[in-house]
Protein backbone atom coordinates (compact mmCIF):
# COMPACT_ATOMS: atom_id res chain seq x y z
CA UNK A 1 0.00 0.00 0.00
CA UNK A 2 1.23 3.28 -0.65
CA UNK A 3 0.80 6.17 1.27
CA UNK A 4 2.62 9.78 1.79
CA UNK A 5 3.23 10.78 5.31
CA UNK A 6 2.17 13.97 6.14
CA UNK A 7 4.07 16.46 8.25
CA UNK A 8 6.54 15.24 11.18
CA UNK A 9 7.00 12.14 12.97
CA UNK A 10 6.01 12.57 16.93
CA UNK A 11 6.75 10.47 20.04
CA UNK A 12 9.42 8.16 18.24
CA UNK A 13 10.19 5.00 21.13
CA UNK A 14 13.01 2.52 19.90
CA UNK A 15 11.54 -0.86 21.35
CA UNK A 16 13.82 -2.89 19.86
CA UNK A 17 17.40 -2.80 18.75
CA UNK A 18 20.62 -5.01 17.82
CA UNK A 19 19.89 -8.70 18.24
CA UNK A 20 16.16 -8.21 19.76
CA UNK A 21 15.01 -7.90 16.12
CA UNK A 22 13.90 -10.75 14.87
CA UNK A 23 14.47 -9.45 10.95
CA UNK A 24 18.05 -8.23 11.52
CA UNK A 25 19.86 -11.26 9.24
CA UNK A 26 17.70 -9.96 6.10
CA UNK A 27 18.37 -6.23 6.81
CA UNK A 28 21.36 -6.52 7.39
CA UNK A 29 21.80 -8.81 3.52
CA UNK A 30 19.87 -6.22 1.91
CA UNK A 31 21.06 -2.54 3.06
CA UNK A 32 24.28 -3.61 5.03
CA UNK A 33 25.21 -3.55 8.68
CA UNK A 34 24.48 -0.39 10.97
CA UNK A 35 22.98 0.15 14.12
CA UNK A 36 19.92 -1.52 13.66
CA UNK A 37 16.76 0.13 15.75
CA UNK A 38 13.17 -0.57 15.37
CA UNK A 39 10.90 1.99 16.22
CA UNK A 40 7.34 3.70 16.11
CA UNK A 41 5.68 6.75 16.09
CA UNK A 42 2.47 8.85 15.48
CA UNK A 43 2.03 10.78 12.26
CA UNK A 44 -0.63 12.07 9.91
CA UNK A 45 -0.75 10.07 6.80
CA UNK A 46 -2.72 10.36 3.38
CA UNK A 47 -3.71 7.00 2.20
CA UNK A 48 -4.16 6.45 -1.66
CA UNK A 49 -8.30 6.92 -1.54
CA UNK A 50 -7.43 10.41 -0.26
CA UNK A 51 -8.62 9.99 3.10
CA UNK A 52 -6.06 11.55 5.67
CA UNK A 53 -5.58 9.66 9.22
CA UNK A 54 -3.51 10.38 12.37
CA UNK A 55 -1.95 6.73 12.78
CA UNK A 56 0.74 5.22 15.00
């Protein structure tokens, strides 16, 4: 699905990083090592109907 994110990223929390993620051997084969983090945050998106959502 595409979608264009609108505006800023807000209250960003890493809740996993290094060897906690479970998908680090793939990222690591496709973009190269680095200091792996994954993380989430709230931000206003436009999905490709139009509709605009605040989503997290």
């Amino acid at each position: 699905m595409k979608l264009q994110i609108l505006g800023r990223i807000n209250n960003i929390e890493t809740f996993a990083r290094g060897k906690k993620i479970r998908e680090l051997v793939r990222l690591q084969e496709i973009y190269g090592n680095g200091k792996w983090r994954k993380r989430k945050g709230i931000a206003r998106i436009k999905l490709p109907d139009g509709n605009v959502r605040e989503t997290s």
